[in-house]
Protein backbone atom coordinates (compact mmCIF):
# COMPACT_ATOMS: atom_id res chain seq x y z
CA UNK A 1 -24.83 -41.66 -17.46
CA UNK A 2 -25.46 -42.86 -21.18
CA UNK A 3 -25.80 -46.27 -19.95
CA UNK A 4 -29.08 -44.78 -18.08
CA UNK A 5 -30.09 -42.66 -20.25
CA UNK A 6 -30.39 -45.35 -23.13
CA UNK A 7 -32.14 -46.88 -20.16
CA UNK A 8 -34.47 -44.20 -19.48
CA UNK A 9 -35.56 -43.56 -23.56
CA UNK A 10 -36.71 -47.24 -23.63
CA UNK A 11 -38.74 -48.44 -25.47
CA UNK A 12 -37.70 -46.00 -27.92
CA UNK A 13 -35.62 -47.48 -30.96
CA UNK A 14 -32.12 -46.62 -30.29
CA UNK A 15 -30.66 -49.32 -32.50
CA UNK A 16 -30.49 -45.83 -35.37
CA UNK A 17 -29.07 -42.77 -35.09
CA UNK A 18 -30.43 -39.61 -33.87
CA UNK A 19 -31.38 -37.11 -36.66
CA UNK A 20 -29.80 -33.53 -35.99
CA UNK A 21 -31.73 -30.71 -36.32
CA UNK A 22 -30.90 -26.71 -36.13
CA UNK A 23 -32.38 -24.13 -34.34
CA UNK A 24 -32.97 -21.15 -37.39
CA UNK A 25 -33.45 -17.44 -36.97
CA UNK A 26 -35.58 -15.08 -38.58
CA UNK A 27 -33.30 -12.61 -39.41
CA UNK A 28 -30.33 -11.39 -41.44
CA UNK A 29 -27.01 -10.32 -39.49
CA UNK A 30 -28.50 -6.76 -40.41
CA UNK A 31 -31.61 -7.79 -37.94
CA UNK A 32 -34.10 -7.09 -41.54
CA UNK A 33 -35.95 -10.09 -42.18
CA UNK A 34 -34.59 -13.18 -43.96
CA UNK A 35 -36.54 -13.55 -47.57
CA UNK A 36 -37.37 -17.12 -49.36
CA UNK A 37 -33.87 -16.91 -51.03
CA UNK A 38 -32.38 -16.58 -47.38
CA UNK A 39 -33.73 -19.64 -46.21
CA UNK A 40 -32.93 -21.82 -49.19
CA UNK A 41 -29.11 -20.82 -48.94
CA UNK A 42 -29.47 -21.67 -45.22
CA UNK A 43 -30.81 -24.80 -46.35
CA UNK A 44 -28.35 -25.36 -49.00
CA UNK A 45 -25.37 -24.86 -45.88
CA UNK A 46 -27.14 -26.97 -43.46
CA UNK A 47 -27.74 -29.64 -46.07
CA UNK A 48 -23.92 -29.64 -47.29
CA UNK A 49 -22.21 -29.07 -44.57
CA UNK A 50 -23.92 -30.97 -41.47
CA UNK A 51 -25.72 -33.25 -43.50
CA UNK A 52 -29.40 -31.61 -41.97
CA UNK A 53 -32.52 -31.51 -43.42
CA UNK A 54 -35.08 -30.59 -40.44
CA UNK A 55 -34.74 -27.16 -38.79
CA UNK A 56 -37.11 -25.65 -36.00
CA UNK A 57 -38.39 -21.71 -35.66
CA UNK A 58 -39.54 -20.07 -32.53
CA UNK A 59 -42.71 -18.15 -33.85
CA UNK A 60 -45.50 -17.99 -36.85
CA UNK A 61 -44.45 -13.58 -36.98
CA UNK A 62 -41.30 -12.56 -35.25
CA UNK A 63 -41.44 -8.85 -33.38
CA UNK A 64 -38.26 -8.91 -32.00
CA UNK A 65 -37.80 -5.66 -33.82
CA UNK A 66 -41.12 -3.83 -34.27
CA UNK A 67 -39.55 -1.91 -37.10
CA UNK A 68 -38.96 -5.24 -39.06
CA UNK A 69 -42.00 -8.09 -38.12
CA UNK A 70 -40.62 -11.10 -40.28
CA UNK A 71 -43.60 -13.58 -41.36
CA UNK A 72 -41.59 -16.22 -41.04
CA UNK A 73 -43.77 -19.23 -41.41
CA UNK A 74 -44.75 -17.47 -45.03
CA UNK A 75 -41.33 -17.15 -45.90
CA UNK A 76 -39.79 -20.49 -44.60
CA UNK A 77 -42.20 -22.80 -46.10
CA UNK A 78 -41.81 -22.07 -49.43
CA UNK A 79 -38.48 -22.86 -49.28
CA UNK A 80 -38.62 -25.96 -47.69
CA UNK A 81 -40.67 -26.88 -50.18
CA UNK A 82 -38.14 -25.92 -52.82
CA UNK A 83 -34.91 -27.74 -50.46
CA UNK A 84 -37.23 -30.62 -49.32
CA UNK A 85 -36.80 -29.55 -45.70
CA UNK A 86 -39.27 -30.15 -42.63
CA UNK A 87 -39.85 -27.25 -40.47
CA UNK A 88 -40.75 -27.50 -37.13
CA UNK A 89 -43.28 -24.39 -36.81
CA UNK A 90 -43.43 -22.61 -33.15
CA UNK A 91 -46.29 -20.72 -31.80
CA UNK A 92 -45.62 -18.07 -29.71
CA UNK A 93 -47.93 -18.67 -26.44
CA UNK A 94 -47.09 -17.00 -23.41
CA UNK A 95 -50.40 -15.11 -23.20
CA UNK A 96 -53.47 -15.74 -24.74
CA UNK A 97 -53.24 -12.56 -27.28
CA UNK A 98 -50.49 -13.38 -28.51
CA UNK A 99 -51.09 -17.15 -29.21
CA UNK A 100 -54.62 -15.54 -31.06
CA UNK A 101 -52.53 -13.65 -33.37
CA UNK A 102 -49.93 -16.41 -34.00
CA UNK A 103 -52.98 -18.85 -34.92
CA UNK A 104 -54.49 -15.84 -37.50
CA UNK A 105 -51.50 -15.53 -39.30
CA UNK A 106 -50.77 -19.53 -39.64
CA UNK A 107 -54.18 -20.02 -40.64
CA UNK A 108 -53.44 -18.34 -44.42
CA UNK A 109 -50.05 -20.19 -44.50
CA UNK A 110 -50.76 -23.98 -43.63
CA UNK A 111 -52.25 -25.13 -46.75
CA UNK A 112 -52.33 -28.18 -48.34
CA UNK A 113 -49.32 -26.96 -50.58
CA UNK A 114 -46.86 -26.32 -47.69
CA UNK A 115 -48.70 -28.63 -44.44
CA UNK A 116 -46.40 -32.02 -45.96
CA UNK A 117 -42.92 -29.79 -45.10
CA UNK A 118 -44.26 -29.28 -41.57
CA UNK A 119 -42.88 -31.88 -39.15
CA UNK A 120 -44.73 -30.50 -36.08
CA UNK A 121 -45.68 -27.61 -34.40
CA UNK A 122 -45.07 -26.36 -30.59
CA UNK A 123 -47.27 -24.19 -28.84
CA UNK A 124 -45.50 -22.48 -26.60
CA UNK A 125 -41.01 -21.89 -26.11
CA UNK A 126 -40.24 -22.52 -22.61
CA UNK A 127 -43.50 -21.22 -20.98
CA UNK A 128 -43.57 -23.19 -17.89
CA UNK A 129 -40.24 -21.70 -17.83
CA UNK A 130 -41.67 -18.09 -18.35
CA UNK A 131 -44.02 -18.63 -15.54
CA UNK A 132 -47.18 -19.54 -17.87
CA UNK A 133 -49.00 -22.16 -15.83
CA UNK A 134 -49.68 -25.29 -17.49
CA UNK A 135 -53.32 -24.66 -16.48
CA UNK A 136 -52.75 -21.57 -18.53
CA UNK A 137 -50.47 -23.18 -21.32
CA UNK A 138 -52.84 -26.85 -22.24
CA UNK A 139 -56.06 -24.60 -23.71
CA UNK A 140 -53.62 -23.65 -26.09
CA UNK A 141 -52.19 -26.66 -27.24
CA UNK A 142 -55.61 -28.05 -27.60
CA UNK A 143 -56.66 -25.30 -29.44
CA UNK A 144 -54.01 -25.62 -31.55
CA UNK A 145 -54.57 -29.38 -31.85
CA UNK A 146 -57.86 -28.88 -32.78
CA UNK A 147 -57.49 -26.21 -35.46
CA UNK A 148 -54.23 -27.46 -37.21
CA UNK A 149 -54.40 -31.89 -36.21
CA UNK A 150 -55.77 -32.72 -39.58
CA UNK A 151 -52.93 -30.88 -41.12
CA UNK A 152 -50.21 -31.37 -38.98
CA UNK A 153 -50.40 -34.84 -37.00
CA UNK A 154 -47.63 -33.83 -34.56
CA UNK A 155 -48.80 -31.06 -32.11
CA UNK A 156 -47.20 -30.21 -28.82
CA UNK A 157 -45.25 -27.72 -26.69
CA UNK A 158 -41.37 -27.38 -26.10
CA UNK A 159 -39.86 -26.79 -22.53
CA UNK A 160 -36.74 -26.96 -19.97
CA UNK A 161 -35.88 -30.34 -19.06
CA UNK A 162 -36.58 -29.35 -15.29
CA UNK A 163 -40.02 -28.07 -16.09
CA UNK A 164 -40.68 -32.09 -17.16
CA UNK A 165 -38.36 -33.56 -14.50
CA UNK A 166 -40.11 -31.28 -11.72
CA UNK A 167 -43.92 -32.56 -12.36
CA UNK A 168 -44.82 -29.19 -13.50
CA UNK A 169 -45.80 -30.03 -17.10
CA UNK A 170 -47.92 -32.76 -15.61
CA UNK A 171 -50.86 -31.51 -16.34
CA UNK A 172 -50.35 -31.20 -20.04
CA UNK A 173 -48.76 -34.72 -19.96
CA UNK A 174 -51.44 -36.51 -18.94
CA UNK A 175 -54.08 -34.69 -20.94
CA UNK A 176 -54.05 -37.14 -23.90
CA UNK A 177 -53.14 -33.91 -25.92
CA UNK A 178 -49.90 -33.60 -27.35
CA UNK A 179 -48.55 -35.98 -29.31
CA UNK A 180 -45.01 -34.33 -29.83
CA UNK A 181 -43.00 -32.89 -26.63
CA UNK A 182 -38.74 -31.39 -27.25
CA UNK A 183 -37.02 -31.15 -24.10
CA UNK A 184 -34.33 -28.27 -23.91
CA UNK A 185 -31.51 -29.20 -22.06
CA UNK A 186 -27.59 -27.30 -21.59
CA UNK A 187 -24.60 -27.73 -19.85
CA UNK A 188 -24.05 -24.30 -20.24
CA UNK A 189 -26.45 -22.65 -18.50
CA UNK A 190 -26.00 -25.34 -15.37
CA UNK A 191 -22.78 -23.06 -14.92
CA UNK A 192 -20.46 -26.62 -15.78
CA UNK A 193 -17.14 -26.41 -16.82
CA UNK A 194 -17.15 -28.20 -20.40
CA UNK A 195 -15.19 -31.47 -19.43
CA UNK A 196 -18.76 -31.93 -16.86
CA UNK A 197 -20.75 -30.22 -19.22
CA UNK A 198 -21.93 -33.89 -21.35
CA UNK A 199 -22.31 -35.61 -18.15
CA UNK A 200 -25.19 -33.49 -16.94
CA UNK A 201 -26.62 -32.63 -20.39
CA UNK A 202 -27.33 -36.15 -20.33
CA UNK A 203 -28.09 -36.35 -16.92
CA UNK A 204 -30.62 -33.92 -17.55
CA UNK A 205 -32.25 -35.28 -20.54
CA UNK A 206 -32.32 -38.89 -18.58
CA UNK A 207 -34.18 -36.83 -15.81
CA UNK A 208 -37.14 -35.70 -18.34
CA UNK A 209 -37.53 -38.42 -20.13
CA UNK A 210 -37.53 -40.95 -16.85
CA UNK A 211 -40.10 -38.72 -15.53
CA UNK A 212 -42.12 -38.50 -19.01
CA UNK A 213 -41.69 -42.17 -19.50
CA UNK A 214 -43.74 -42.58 -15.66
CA UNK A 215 -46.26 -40.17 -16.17
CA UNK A 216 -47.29 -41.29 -19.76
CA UNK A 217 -44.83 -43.74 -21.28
CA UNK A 218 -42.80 -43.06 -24.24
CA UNK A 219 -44.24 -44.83 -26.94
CA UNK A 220 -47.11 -42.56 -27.15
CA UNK A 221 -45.61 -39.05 -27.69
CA UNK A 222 -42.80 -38.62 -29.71
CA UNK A 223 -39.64 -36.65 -28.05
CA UNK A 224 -36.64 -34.39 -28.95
CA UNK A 225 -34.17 -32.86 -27.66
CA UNK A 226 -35.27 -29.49 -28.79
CA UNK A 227 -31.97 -26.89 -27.88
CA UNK A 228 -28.71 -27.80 -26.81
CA UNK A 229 -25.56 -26.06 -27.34
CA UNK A 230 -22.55 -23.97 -26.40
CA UNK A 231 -21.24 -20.54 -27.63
CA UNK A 232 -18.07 -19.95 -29.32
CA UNK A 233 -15.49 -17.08 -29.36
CA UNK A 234 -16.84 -13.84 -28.54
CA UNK A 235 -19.87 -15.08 -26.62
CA UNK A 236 -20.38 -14.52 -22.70
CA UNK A 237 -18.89 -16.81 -19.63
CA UNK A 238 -21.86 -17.87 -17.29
CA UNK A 239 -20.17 -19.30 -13.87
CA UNK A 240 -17.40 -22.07 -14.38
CA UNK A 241 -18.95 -22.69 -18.23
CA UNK A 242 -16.78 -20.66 -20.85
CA UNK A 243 -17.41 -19.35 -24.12
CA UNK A 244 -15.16 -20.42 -26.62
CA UNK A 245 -15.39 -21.89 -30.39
CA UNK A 246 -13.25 -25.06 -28.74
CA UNK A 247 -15.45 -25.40 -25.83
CA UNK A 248 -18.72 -25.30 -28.69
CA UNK A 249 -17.08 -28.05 -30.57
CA UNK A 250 -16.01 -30.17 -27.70
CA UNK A 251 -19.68 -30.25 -26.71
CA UNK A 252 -20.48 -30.89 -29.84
CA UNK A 253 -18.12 -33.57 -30.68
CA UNK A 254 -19.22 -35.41 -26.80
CA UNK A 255 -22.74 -34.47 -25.76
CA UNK A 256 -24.39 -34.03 -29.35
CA UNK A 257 -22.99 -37.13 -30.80
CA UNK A 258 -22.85 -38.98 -27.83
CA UNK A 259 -26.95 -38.13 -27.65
CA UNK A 260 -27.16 -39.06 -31.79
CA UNK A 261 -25.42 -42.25 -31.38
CA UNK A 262 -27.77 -43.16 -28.55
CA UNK A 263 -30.68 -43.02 -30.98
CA UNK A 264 -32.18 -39.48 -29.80
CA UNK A 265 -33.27 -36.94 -31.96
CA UNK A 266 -31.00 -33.28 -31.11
CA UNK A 267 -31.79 -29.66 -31.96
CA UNK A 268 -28.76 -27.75 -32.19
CA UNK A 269 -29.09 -24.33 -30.90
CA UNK A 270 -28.54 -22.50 -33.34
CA UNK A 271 -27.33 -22.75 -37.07
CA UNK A 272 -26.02 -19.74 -37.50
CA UNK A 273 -24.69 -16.59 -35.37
CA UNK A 274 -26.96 -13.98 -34.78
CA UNK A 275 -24.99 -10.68 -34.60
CA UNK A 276 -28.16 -8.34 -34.90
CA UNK A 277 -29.22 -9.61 -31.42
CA UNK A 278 -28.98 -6.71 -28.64
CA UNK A 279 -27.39 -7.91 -25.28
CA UNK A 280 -29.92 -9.86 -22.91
CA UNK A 281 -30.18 -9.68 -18.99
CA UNK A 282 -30.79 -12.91 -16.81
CA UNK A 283 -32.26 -13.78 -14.02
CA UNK A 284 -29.23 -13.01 -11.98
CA UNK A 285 -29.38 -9.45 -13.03
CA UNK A 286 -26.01 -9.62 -15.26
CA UNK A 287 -26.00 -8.94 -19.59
CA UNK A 288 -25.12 -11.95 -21.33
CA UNK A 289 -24.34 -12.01 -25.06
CA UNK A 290 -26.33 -14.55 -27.26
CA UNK A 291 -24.80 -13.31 -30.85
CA UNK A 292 -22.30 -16.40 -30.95
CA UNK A 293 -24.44 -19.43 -30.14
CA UNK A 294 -24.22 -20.39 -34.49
CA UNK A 295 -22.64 -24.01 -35.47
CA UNK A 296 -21.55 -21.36 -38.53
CA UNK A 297 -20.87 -17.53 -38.32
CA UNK A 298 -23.35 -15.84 -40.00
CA UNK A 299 -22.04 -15.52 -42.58
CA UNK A 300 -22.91 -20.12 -43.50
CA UNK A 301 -19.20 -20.80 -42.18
CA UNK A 302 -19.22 -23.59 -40.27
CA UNK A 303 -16.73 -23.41 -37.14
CA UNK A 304 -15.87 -26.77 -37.09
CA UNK A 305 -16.43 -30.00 -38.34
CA UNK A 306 -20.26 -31.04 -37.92
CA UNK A 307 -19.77 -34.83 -38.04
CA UNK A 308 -19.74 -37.17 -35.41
């Protein structure tokens, strides 16, 4: 499978190695909002100890707790300004209102000062996924294309590998509108056991990017792979794919350096455990706990070894 897949990212330069990126919350393990200060000691970790200097967010304000709304494009930026970090901004656009107030609050934020630490920004975390049409989805890309392109030159949207494999992000693919796609992609959640779980991570990426590569080439919009990952001790089973801290860095140590040594750029869900997050429900009805998905607790441990 990496044979193909080295295949499949052609003409892509994978003579150098992937940069790794993390996946960063907005919170503290107390679920109050992280501060400036927060972010430069996650920086300082991520820096040190997996020898990262990119991380991506999910939204411009996060609401996961109405009680606490974290601006977290305000507060990240200054300090990767201050720990010469990128930040790969996400827009929150799975209905029009809220992609509105996402773009208001940005608008204050992206100045000249902070616009050089911002690597890209996605409209949109697994929409197509979510059931947002791409019909529904490409207005605001373009919108945010238009507002934010002579700031930030990368601009795109962020998805399941399936939702690029299965034609339905063709619409936005062919628009001549992003310039910047990341392609989630797990093991995990295809139920494998973790001695299958590289093979079809790869498998899967190879899928997107074949069918990207048809539709539009690949030498025209930049890719990532923008989640992978596996959760350690205390996190839930889903089918024949267990949680365990060995299991994370066995996937780790296979699929995410396997993918970094084949020249593609990985986002590593996530940096850092997230023990304020409440249980979630799936599609299959069943709770599932996310609080252990961090390459360090949260506390800037990190589990294991993060070199490949």
């Amino acid at each position: 499978m990496i044979f193909s897949l080295a295949s499949a990212i052609s003409p892509l330069a994978i003579s150098a190695r992937g940069t790794l990126g993390f996946s960063l919350g907005a919170r503290r393990p107390d679920h109050t909002c992280k501060t400036t200060a927060d972010y430069e000691a996650d920086f300082d970790a991520l820096r040190t100890k997996a020898g990262s200097t990119i991380v991506r967010t999910y939204s411009v304000i996060d609401i996961n707790v109405p009680k606490y709304k974290c601006e977290t494009a305000a507060t990240i930026l200054p300090a990767a300004m201050s720990k010469d970090f990128k930040v790969i901004l996400g827009l929150g656009a799975d209905t029009q209102e809220h992609y509105e107030s996402e773009k208001a609050a940005l608008e204050p934020v992206l100045s000249s000062k902070f616009a050089p630490y911002v690597y890209a920004l996605v409209t949109g975390s697994e929409s197509l996924y979510r059931n947002v049409s791409a019909q529904e989805l490409l207005p605001r890309i373009r919108d945010t294309k238009e507002t934010f392109g002579k700031r930030v030159h990368r601009i795109g949207t962020v998805d399941s590998w399936n939702k690029f494999q299965d034609g339905t992000a063709d619409d936005i693919l062919t628009s001549g509108v992003p310039t910047f796609l990341m392609v989630n992609a797990f093991g995990y959640w295809q139920e494998r056991k973790i001695t299958d779980a590289t093979e079809t991570y790869l498998d899967d990426l190879q899928q997107a990017f074949s069918h990207i590569q048809d539709i539009v080439g690949l030498d025209t919009i930049e890719i990532w792979n923008g989640e992978t990952g596996w959760p350690g001790d205390g996190g839930s089973n889903h089918g024949n794919a267990e949680a365990s801290t060995l299991n994370e860095e066995a996937f780790f140590k296979t699929g995410v350096c396997a993918a970094l040594a084949w020249g593609i750029n990985v986002f590593y869900f996530e940096a850092f455990d997230e023990s304020w997050k409440p249980k979630s429900t799936g599609k299959n009805g069943k709770q599932g706990d996310e609080t252990h998905w961090g390459a360090f607790t949260d506390s800037r441990t990190p589990k294991f070894s993060l070199s490949c």
